[in-house]
N, C-alpha and C. Protein backbone atom coordinates (compact mmCIF):
# COMPACT_ATOMS: atom_id res chain seq x y z
N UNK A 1 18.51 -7.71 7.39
CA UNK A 1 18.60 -6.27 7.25
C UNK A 1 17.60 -5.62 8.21
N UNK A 2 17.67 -4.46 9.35
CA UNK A 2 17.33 -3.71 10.07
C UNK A 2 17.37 -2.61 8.96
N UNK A 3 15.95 -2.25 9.28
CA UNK A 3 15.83 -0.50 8.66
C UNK A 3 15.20 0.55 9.55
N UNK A 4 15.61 1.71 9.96
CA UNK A 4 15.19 2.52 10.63
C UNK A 4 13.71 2.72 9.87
N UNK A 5 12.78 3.43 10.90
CA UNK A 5 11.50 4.36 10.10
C UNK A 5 11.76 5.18 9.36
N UNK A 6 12.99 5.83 9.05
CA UNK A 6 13.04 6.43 7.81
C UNK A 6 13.41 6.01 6.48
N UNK A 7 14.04 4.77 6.66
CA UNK A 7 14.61 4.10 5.63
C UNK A 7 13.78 3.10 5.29
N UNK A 8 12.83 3.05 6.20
CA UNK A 8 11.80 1.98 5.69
C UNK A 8 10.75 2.49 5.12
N UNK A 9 10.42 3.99 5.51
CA UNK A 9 9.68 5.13 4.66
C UNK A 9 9.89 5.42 3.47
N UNK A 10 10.96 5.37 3.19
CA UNK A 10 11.95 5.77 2.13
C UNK A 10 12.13 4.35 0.73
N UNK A 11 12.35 3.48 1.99
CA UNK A 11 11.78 2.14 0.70
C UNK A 11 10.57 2.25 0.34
N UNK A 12 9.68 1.90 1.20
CA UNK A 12 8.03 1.78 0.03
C UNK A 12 7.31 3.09 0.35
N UNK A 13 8.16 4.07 -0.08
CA UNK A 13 7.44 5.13 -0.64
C UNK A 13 6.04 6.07 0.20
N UNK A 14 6.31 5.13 1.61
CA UNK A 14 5.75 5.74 2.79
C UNK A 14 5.86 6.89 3.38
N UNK A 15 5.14 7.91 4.13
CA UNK A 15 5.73 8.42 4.96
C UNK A 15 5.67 8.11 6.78
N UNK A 16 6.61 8.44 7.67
CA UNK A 16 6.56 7.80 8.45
C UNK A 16 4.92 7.95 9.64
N UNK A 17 4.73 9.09 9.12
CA UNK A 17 3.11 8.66 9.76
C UNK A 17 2.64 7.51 9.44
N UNK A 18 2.92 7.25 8.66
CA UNK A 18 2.06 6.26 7.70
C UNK A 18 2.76 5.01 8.20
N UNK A 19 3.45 4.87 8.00
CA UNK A 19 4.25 3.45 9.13
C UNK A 19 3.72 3.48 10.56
N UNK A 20 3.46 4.36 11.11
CA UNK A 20 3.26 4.58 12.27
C UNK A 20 1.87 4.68 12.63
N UNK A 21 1.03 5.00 11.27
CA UNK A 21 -0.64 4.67 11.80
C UNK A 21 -0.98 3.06 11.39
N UNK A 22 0.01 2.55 10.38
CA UNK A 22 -0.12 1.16 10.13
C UNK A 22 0.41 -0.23 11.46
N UNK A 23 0.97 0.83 12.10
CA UNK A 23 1.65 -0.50 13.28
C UNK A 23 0.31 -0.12 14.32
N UNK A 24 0.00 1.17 14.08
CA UNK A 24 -0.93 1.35 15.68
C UNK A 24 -1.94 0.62 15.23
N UNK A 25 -2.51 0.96 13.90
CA UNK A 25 -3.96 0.31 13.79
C UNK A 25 -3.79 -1.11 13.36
N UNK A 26 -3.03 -1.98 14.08
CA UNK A 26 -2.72 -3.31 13.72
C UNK A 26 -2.60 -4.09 12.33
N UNK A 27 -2.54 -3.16 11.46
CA UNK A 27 -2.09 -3.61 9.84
C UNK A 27 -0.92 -4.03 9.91
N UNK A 28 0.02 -4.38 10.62
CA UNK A 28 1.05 -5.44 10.31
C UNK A 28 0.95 -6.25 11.02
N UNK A 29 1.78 -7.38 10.48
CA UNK A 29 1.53 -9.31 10.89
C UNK A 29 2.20 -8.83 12.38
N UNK A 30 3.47 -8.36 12.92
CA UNK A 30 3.78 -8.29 14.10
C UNK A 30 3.91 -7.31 14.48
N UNK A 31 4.69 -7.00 15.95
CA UNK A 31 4.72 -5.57 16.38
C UNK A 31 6.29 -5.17 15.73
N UNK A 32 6.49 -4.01 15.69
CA UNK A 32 7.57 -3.66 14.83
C UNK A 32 9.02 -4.21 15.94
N UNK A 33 10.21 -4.60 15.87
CA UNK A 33 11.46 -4.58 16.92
C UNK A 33 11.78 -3.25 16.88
N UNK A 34 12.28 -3.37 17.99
CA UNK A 34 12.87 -2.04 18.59
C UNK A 34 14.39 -2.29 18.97
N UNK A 35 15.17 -1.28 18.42
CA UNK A 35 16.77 -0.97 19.03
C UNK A 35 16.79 -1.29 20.47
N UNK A 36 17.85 -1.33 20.90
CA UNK A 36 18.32 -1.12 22.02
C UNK A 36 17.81 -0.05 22.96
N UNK A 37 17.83 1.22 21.62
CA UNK A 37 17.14 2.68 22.15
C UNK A 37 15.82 3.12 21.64
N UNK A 38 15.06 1.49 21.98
CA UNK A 38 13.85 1.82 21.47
C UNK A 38 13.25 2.54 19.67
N UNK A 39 14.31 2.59 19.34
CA UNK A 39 13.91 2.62 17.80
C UNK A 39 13.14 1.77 17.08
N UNK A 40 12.38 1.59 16.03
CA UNK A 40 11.76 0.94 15.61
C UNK A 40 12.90 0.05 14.60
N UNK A 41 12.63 -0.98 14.18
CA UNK A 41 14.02 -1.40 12.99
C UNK A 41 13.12 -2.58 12.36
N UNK A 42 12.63 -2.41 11.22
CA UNK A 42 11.86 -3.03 9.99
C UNK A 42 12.75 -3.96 9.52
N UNK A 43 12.40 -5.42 9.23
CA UNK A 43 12.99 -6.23 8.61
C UNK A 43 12.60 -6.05 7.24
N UNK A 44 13.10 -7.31 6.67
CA UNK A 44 12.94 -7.39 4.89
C UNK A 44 11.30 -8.09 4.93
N UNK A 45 10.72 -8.68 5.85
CA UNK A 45 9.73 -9.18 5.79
C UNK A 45 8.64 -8.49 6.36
N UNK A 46 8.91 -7.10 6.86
CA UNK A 46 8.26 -6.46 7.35
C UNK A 46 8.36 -5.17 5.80
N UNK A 47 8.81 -5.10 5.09
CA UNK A 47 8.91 -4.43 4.19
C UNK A 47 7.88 -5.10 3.30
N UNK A 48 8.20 -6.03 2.91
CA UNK A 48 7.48 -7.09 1.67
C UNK A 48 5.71 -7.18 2.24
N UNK A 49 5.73 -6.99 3.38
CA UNK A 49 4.33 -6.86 3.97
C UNK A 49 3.88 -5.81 3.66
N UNK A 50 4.32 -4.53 3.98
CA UNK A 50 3.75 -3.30 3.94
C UNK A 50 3.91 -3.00 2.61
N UNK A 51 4.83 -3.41 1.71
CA UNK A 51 4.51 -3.02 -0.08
C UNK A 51 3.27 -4.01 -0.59
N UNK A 52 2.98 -4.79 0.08
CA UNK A 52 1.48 -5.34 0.09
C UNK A 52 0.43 -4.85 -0.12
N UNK A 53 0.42 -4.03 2.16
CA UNK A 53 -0.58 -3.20 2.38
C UNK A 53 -0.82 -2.19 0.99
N UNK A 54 0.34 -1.84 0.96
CA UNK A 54 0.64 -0.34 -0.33
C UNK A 54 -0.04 -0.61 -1.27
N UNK A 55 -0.13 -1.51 -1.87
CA UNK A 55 -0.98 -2.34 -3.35
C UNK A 55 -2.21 -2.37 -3.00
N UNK A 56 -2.78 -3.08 -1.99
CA UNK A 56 -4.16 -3.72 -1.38
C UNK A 56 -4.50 -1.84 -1.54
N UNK A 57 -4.35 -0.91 -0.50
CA UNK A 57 -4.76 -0.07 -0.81
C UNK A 57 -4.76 1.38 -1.84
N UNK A 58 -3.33 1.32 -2.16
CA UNK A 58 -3.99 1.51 -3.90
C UNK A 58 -4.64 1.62 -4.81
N UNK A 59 -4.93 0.10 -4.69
CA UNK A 59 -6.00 -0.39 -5.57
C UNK A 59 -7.14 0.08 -4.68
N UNK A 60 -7.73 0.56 -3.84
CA UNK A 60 -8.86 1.08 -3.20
C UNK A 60 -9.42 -0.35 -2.02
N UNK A 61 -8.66 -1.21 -1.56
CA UNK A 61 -9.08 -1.91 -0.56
C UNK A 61 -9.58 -1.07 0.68
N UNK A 62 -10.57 -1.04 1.30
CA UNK A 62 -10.86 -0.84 2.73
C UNK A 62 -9.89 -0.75 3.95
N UNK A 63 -9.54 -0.06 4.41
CA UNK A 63 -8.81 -0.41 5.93
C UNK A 63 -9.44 -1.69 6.34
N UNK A 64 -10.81 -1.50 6.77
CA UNK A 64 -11.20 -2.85 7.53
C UNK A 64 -11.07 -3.79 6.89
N UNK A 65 -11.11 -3.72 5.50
CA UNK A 65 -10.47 -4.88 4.98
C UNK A 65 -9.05 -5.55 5.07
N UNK A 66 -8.58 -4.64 4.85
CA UNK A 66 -7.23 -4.70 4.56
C UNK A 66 -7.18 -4.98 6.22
N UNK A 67 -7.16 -4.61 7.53
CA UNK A 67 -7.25 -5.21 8.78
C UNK A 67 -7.70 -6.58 8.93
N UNK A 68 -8.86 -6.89 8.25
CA UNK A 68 -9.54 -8.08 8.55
C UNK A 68 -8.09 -9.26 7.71
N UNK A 69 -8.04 -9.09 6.37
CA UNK A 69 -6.61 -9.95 5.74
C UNK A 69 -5.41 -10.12 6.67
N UNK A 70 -5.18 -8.65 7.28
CA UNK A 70 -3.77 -8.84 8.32
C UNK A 70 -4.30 -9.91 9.40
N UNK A 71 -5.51 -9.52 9.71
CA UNK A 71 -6.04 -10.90 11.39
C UNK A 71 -5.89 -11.86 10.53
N UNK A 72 -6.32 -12.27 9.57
CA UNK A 72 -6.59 -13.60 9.14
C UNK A 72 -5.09 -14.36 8.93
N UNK A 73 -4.28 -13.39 8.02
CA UNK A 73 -2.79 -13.66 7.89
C UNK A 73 -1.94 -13.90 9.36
N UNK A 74 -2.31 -13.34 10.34
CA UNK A 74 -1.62 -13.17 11.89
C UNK A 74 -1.68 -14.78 12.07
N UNK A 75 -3.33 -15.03 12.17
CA UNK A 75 -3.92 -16.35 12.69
C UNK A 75 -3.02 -17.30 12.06
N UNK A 76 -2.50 -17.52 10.94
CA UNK A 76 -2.10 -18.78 10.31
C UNK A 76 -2.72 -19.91 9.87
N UNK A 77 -1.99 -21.04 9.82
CA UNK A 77 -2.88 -21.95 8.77
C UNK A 77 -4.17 -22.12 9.04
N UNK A 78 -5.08 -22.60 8.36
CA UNK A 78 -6.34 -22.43 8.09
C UNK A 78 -7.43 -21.82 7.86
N UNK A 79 -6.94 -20.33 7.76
CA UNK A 79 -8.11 -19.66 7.00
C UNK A 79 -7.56 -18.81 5.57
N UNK A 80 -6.67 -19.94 4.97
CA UNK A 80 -6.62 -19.31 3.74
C UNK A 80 -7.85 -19.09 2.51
N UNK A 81 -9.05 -20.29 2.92
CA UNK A 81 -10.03 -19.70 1.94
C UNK A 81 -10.81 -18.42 2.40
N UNK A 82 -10.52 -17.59 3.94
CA UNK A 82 -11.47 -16.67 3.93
C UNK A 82 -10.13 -15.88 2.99
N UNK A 83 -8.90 -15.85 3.14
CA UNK A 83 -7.98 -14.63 2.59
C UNK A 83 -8.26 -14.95 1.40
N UNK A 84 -8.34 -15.91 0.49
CA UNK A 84 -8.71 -16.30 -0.75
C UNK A 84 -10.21 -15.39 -1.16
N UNK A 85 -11.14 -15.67 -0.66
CA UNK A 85 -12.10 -15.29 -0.52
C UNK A 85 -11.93 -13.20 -0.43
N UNK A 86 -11.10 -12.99 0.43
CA UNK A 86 -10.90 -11.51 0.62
C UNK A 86 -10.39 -11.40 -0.54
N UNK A 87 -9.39 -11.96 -1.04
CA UNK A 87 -8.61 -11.31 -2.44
C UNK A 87 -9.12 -11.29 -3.88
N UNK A 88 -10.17 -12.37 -3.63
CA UNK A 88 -11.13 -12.56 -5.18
C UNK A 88 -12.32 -11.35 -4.90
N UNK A 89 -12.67 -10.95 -4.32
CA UNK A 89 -13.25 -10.37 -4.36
C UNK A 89 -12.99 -8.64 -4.34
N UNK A 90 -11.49 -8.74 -3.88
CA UNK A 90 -10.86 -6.81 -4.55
C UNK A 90 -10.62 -7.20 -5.76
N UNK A 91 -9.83 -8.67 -6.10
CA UNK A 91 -9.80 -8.63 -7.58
C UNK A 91 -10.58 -7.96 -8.47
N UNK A 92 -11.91 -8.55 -8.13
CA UNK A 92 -13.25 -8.35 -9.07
C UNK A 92 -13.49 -6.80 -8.94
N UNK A 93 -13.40 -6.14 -7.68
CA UNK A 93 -13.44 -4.47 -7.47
C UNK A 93 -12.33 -3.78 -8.11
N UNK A 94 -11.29 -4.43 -8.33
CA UNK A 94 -10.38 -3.44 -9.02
C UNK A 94 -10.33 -3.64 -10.86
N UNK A 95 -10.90 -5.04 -11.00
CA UNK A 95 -11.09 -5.24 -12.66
C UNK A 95 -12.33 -4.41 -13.10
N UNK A 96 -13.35 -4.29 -12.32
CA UNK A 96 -14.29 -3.13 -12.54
C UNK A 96 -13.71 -1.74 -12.67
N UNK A 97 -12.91 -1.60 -11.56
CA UNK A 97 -12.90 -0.31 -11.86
C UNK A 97 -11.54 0.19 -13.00
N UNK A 98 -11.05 -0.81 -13.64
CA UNK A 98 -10.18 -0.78 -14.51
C UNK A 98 -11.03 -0.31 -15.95
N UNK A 99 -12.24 -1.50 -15.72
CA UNK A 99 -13.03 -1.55 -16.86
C UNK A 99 -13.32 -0.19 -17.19
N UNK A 100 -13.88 0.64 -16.00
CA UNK A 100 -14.42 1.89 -16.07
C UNK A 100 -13.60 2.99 -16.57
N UNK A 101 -12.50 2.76 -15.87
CA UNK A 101 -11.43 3.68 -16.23
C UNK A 101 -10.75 3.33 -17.94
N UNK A 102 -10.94 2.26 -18.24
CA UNK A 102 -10.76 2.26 -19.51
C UNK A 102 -11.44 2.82 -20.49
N UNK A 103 -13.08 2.35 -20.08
CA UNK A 103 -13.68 3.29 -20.81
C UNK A 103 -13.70 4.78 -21.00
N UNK A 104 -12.98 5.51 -19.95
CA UNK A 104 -13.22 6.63 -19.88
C UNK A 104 -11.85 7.45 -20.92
N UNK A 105 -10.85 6.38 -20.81
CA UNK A 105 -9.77 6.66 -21.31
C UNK A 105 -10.24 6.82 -22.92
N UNK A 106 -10.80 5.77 -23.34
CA UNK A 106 -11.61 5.55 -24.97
C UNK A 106 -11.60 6.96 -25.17
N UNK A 107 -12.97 7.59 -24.25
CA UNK A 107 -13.41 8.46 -24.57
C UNK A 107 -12.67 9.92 -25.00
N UNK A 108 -11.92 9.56 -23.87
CA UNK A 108 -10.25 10.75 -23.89
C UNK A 108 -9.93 10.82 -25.18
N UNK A 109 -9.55 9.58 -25.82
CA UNK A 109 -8.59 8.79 -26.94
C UNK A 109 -9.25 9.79 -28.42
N UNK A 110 -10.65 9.32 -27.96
CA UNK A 110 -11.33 9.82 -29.12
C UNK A 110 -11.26 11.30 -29.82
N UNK A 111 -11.42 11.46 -28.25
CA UNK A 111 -11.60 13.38 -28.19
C UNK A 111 -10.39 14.07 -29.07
N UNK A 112 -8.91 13.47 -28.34
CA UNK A 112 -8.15 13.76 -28.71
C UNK A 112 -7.89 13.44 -30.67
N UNK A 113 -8.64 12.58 -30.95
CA UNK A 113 -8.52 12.33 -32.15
C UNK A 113 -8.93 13.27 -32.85
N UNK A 114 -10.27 14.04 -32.44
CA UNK A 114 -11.04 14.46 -33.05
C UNK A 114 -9.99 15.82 -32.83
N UNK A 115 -9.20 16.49 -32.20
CA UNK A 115 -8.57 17.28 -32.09
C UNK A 115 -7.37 17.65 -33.43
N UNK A 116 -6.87 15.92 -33.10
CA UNK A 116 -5.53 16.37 -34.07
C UNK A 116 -5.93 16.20 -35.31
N UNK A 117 -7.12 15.43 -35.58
CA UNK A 117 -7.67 15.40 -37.49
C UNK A 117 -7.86 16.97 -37.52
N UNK A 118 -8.85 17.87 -36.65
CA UNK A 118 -9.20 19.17 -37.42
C UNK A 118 -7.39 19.75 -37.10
N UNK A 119 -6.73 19.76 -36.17
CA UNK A 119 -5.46 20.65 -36.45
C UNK A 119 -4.74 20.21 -37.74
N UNK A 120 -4.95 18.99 -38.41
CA UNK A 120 -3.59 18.17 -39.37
C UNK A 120 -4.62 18.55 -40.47
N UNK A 121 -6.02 18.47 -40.33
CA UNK A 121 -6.92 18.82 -41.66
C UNK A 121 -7.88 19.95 -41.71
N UNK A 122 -7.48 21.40 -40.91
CA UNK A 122 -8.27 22.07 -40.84
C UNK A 122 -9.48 22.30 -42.17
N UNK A 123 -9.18 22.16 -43.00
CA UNK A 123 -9.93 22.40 -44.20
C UNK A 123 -11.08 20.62 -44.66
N UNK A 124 -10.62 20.02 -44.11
CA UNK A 124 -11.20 18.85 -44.69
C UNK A 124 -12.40 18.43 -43.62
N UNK A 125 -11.56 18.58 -41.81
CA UNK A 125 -12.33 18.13 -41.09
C UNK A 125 -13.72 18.41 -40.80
N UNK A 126 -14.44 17.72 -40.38
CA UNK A 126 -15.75 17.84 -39.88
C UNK A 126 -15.56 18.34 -38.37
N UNK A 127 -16.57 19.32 -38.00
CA UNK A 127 -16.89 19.85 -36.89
C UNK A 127 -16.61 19.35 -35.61
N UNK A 128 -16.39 19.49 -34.40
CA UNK A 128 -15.86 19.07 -33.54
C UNK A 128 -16.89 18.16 -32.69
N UNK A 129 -17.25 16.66 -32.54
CA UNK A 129 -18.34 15.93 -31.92
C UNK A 129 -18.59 17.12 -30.41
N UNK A 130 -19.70 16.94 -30.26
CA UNK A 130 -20.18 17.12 -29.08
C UNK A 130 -19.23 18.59 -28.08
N UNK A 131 -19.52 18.30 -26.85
CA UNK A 131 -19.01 19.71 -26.29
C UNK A 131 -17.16 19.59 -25.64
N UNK A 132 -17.12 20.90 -26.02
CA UNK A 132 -15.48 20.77 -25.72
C UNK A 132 -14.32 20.72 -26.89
């Protein structure tokens, strides 16, 4: 399957700048093919790459990171423990910041609790914790 830049925009939720600052700044494994008329035309494996990139940064990976994984991935066999190495270690940055965000959610959780007891028990409830 050939996909134009818009249809490949259109799959992972890209826009085509964004395809287009990812090929310049060497974040994909190859250079994109081109039509006949110079069009760009994205394979299925050039898709499955860039819904990658999409995740890696998402989750808050670095460009230079996320650059340094694409060199390492370009190179081929033998430096899968540095990519190993790159990926355990967003792991650990994104389970932190899960952690955090969970906690913060608690806090949400609570608030809201404390909301719907005084609306369901105006007469029974106790005062509203803290500010807000």
């Amino acid at each position: 399957m050939d996909l134009s830049i818009a249809e490949a925009a259109e799959r992972t939720g890209l826009t085509v700048h964004t395809l287009r600052y990812y090929e310049r700044d060497g974040l994909l494994l190859r250079g994109v093919d081109r039509s006949a008329t110079g069009h760009r035309r994205y394979t299925d494996d050039d898709i499955r790459w860039i819904v990658l990139l999409t995740r890696l940064r998402s989750t808050g990976m670095p460009i230079r990171e996320v650059s340094r994984y694409a060199a390492l991935v370009r190179e081929g066999d033998g430096n899968e423990q540095a990519r190993l190495d790159i990926l355990r270690a967003h792991r650990q940055n994104v389970l932190t910041q899960l952690a955090e965000v969970t906690e913060h959610l608690g806090a949400i959780e609570r608030k809201i609790g404390i909301y719907v007891d005084r609306i369901e028990n105006p007469l029974t409830s106790s005062a509203l914790e803290g500010v807000g």
